[in-house]
Protein backbone atom coordinates (compact mmCIF):
# COMPACT_ATOMS: atom_id res chain seq x y z
CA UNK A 1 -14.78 10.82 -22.62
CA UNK A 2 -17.68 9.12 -21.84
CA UNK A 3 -18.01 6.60 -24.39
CA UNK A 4 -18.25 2.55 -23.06
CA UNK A 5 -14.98 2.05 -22.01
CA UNK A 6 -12.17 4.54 -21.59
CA UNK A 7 -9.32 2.12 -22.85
CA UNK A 8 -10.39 3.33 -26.65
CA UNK A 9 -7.81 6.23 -25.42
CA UNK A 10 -4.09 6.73 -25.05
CA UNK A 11 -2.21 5.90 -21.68
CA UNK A 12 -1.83 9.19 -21.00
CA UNK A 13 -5.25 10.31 -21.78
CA UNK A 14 -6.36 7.27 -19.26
CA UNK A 15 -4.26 8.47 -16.70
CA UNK A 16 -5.70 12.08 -16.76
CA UNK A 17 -8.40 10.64 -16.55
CA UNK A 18 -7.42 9.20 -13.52
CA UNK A 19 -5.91 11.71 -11.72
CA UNK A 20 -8.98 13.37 -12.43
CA UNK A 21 -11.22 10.63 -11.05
CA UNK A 22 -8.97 10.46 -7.76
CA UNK A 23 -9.53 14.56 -7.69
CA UNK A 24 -13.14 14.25 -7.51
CA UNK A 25 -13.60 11.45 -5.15
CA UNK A 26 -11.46 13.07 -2.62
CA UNK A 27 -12.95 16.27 -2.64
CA UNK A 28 -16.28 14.79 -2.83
CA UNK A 29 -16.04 12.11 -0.58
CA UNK A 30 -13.83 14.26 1.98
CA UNK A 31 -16.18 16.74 2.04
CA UNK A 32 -18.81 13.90 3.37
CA UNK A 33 -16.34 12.40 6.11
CA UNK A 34 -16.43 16.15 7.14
CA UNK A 35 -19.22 16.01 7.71
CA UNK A 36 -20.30 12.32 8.54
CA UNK A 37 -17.85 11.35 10.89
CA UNK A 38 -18.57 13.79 13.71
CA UNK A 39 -22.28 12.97 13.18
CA UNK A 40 -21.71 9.23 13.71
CA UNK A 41 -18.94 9.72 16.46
CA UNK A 42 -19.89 13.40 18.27
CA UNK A 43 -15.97 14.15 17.53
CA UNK A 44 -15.24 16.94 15.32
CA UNK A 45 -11.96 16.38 12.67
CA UNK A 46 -10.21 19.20 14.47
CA UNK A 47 -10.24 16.91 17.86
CA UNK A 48 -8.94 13.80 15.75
CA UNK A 49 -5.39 15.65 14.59
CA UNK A 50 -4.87 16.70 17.90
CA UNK A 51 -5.11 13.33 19.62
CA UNK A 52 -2.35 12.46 22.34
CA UNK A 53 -0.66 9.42 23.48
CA UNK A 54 -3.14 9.88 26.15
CA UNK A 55 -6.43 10.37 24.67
CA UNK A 56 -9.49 8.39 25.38
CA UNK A 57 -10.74 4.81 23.26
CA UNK A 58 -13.40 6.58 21.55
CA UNK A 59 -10.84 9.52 20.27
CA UNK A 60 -8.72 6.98 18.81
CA UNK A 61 -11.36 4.22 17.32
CA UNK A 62 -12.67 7.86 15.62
CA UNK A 63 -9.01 8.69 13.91
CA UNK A 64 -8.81 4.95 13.05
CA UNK A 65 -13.12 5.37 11.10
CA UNK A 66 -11.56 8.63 10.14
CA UNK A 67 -8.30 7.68 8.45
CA UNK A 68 -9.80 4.00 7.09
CA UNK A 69 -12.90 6.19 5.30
CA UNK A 70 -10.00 8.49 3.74
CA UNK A 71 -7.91 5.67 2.40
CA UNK A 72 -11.10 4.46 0.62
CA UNK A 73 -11.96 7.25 -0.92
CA UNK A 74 -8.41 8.31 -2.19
CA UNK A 75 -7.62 4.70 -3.20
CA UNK A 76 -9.92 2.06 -3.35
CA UNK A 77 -13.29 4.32 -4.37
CA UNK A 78 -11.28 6.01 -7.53
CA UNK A 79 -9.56 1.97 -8.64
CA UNK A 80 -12.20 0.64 -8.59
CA UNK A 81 -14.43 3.24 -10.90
CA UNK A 82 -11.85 3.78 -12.95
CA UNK A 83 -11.27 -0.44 -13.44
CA UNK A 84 -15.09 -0.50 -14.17
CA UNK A 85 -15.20 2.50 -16.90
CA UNK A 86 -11.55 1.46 -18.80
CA UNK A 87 -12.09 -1.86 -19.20
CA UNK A 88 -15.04 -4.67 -19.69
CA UNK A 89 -13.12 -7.14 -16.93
CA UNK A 90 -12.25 -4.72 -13.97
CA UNK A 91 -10.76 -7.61 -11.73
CA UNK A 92 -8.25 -8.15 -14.54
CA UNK A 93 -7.92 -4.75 -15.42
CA UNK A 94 -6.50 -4.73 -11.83
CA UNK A 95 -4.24 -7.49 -11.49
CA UNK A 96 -6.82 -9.88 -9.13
CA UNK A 97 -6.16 -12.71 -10.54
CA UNK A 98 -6.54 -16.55 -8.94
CA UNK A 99 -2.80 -17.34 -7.37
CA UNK A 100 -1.38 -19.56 -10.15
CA UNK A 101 0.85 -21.46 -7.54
CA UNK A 102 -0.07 -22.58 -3.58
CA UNK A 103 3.55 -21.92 -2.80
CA UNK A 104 3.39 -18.47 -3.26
CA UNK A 105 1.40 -17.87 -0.01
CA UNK A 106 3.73 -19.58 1.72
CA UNK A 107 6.92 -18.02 0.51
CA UNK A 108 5.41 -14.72 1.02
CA UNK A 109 4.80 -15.23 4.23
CA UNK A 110 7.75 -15.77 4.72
CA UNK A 111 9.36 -12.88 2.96
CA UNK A 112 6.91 -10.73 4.60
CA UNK A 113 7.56 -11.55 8.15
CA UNK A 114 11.67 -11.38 7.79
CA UNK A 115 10.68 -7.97 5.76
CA UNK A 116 9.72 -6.06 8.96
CA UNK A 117 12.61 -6.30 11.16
CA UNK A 118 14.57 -5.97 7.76
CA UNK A 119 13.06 -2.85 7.82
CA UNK A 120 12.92 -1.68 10.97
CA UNK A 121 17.34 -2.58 11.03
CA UNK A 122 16.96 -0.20 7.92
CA UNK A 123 15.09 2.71 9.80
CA UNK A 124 17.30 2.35 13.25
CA UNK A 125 20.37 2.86 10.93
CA UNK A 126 18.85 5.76 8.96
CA UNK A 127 18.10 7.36 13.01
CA UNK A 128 21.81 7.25 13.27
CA UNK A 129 22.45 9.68 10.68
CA UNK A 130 22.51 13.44 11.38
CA UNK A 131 19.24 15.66 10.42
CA UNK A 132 18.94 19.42 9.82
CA UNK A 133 16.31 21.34 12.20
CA UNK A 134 13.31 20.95 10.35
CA UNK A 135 13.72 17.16 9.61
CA UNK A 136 14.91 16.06 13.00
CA UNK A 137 11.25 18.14 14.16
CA UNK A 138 10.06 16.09 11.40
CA UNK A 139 10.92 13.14 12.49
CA UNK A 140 9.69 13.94 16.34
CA UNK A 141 6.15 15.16 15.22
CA UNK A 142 5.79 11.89 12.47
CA UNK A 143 6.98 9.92 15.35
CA UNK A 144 4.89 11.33 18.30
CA UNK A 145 1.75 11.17 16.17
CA UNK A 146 2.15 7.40 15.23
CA UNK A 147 2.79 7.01 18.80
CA UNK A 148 -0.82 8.53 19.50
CA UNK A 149 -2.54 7.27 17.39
CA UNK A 150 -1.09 3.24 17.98
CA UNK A 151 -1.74 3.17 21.82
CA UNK A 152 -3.88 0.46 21.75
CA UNK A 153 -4.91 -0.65 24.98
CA UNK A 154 -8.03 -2.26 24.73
CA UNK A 155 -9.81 -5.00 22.58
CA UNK A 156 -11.87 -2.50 19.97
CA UNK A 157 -8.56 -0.15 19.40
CA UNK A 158 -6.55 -3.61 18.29
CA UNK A 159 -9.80 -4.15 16.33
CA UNK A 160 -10.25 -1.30 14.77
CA UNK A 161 -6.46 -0.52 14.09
CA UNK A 162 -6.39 -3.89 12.27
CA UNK A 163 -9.32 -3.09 10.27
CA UNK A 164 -7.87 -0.27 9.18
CA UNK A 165 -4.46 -0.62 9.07
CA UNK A 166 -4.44 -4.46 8.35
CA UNK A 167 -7.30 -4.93 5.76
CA UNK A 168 -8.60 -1.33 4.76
CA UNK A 169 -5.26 0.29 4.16
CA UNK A 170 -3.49 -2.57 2.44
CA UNK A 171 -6.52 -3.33 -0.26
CA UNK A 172 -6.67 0.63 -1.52
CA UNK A 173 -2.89 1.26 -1.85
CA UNK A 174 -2.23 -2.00 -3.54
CA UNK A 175 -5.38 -1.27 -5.87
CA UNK A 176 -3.75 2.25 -6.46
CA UNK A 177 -0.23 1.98 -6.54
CA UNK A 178 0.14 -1.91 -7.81
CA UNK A 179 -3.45 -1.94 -9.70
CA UNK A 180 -3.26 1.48 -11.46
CA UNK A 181 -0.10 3.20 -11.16
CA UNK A 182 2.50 -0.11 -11.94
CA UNK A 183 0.41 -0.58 -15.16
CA UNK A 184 1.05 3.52 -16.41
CA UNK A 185 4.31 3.24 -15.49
CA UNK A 186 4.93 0.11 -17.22
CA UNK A 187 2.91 1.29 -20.31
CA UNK A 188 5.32 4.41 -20.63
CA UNK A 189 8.79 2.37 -19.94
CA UNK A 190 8.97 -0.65 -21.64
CA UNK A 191 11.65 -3.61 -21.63
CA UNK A 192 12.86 -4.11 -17.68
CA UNK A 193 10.06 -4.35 -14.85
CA UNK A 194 12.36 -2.59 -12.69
CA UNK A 195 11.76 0.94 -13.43
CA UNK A 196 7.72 0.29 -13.45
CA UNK A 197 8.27 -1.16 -9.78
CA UNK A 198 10.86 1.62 -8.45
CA UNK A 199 8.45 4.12 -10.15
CA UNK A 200 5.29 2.94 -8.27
CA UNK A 201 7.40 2.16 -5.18
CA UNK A 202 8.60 5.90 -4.76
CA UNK A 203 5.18 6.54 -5.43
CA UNK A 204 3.99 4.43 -2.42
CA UNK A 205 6.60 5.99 -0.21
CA UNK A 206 6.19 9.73 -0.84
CA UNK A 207 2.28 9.44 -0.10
CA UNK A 208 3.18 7.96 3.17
CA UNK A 209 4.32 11.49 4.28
CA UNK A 210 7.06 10.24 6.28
CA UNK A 211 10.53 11.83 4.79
CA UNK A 212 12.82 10.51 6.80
CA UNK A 213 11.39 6.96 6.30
CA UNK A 214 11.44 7.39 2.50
CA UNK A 215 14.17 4.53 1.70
CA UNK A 216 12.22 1.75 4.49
CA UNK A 217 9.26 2.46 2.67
CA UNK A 218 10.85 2.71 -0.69
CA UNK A 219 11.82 -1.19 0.47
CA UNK A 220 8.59 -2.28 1.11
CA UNK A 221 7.24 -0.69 -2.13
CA UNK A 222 10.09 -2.29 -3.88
CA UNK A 223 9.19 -5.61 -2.42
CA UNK A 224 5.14 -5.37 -2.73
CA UNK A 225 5.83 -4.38 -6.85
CA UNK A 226 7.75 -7.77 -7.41
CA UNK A 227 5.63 -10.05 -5.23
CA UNK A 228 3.38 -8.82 -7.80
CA UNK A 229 4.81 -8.94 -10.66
CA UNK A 230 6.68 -12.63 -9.96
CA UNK A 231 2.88 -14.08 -8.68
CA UNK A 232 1.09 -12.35 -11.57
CA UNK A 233 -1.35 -11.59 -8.93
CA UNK A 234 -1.89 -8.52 -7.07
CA UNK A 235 -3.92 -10.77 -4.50
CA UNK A 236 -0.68 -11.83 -2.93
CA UNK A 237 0.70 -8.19 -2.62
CA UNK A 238 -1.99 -7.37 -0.62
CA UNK A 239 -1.77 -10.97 1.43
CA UNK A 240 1.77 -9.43 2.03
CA UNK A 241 0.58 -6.03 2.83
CA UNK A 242 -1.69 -7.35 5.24
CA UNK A 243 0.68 -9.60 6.98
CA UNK A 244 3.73 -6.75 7.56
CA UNK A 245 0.97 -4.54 8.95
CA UNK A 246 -1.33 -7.23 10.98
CA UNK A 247 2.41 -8.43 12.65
CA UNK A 248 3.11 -4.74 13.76
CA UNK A 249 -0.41 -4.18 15.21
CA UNK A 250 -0.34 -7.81 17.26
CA UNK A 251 3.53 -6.65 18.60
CA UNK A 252 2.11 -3.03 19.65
CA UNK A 253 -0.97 -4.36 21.09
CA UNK A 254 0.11 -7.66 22.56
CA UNK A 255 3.49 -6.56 23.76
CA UNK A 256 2.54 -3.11 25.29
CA UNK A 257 3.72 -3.88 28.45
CA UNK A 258 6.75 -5.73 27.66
CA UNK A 259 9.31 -2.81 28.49
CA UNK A 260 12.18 -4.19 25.83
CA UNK A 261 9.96 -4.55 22.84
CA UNK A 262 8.38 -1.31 23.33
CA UNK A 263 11.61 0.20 23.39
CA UNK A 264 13.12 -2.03 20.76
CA UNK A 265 9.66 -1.03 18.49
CA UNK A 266 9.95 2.98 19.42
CA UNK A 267 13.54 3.38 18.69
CA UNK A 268 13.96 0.78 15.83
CA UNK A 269 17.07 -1.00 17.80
CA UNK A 270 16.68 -4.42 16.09
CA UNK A 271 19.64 -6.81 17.65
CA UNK A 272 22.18 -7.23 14.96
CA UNK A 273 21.63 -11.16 15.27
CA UNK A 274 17.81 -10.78 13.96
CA UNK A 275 18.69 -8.21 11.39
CA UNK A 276 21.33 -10.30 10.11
CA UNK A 277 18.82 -13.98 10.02
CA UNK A 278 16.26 -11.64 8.28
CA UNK A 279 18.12 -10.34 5.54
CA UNK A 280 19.52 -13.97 5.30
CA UNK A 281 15.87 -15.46 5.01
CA UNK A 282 14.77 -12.58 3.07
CA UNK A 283 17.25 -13.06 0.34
CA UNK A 284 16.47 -16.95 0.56
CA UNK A 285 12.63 -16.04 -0.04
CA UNK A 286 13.21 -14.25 -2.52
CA UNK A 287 15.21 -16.49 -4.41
CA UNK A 288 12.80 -19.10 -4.22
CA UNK A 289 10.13 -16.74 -5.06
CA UNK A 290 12.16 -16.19 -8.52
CA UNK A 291 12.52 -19.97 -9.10
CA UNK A 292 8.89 -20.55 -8.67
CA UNK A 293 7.77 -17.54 -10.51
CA UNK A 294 4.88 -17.44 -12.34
CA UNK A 295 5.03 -13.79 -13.55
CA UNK A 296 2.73 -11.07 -15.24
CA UNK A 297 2.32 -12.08 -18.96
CA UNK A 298 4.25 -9.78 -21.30
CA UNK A 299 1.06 -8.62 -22.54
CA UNK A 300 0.03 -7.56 -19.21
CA UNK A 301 0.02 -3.71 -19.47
CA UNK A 302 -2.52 -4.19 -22.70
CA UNK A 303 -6.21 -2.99 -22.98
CA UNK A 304 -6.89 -5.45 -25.44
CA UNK A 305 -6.45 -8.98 -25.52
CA UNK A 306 -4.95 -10.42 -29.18
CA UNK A 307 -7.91 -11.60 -30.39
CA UNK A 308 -9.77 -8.26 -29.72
CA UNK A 309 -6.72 -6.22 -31.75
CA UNK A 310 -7.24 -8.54 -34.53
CA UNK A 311 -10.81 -8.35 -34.26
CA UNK A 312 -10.37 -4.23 -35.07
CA UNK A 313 -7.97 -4.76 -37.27
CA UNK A 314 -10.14 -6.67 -39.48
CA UNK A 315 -12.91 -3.86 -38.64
CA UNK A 316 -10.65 -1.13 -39.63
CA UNK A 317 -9.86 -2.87 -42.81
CA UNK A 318 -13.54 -3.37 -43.82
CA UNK A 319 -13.98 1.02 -43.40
């Protein structure tokens, strides 16, 4: 287990491995934010999950150190120790490679920004549809605490929410679900990329905790998989990532007192006329995304490069 690099093993060895590794850091690194945050901030955890629409700048910059220190050490923290110890390039290992093609940025932004109120038509549809008890209270208690925690009303909230939920967030669950958990699946299911991107996209949605939004963020998983895999670089899932969640931030904090969009943003009631041009230029991006593709080579899920395999071949041959 601990010999130079952990790709001499199975997949499925590796991925114990990683589970494993993700295991530890949480419980060790949890155990520290227990114990570090209130120290730093004179909050105590407890105070943090029971934070109000109402409670006070420092309460809320807190949950935002809180929840940003958490993402690291369940996402980024395990990625990138596990990249290190599997493989000799981690970067690679990871899918951070240069962009092959200037376009790209500039059809993903584009898919990215007519993604959200794709989205968002997608979630005010999904309202519509009857809920038992439990997932309607669900849906009220998700709802209420998103609510709490994104009343921003001053400069170092909007700050600290996009540090967190702009840059922070977007890097460790790319590196985690993208990085690691696209390459396992794709490893185990070979031939169509689909099933390695729906895999790592349900994946991304049930960690969200947010049942009722399952198929929205099933989307956006969906989405964030092929942007990488048509790219070949996991660099421009997290550009897109970061653009979706920096554009939700700036309409929260920027449009707080504009009585519509808060309403429109609360209750997901995008005007048929946007959700209708989105899906239009969504599709459109997309398509042109595919056309310009430079995708993940077919060799992408392997350890070793060809001339390595050859290389212990020859070895092999020699004993």
């Amino acid at each position: 287990m601990f010999n130079k690099y952990w790709r001499e093993y199975p997949w499925f060895f590796q991925l114990f491995q990683f589970v494993l590794l993700v295991f530890i850091c949480t419980t060790f690194f949890g155990l520290l934010i227990s114990y570090a945050v209130p120290l730093i901030t004179g909050i105590q955890l407890a105070e943090v999950s029971g934070i109000t629409y109402n409670s006070g700048e420092k309460l809320r910059i807190t949950a935002f150190i809180y929840n940003s220190t958490v993402n690291l050490a369940a996402f980024f923290i395990p990625c990138a120790l596990f990249a290190y110890a599997v493989h000799p390039r981690p970067l690679r290992y990871l899918g951070i490679r240069p962009v092959a093609n200037n376009m790209h940025w500039l059809i993903v932004l584009f898919l990215s920004l007519a993604a959200i109120p794709v989205i968002s038509g997608m979630a005010g549809v999904i309202d519509q549809l009857p809920l038992s008890g439990d997932l309607q209270k669900m849906k009220e208690t998700f709802a209420q605490q998103q609510k709490a925690v994104m009343n921003l009303q001053t400069p170092a909230e909007f700050i600290a929410a996009l540090l967190m939920g702009a840059l922070i967030a977007p890097m460790g669950e790319e590196l985690f679900f993208r990085g690691v958990m696209m390459k396992f699946a794709a490893k185990r299911i070979t031939g169509s990329i689909f099933w390695s991107v729906l895999i790592s996209g349900v994946f991304f949605a049930f960690m969200h905790g947010n049942v009722v939004g399952f198929i929205p963020l099933l989307v956006s998983g969906l989405m964030l998989g092929y942007i990488y895999y048509l790219t070949g670089s996991l660099v421009l899932s997290m550009f897109s990532h970061f653009v979706v969640n920096a554009t939700q931030i700036c309409l929260i904090y920027f449009g707080r007192n504009n009585d519509e969009l808060v309403r429109m943003m609360d209750s997901n009631d995008t005007p048929w006329g946007l959700f209708l041009a989105a899906i239009a230029i969504f599709a459109a991006s997309f398509y042109w995304l595919w056309k310009v593709r430079t995708p993940l080579p077919k060799n992408w899920t392997e350890d070793f490069t060809p001339e390595e395999l050859q290389q212990r071949s020859q070895e092999n041959k020699l004993f």
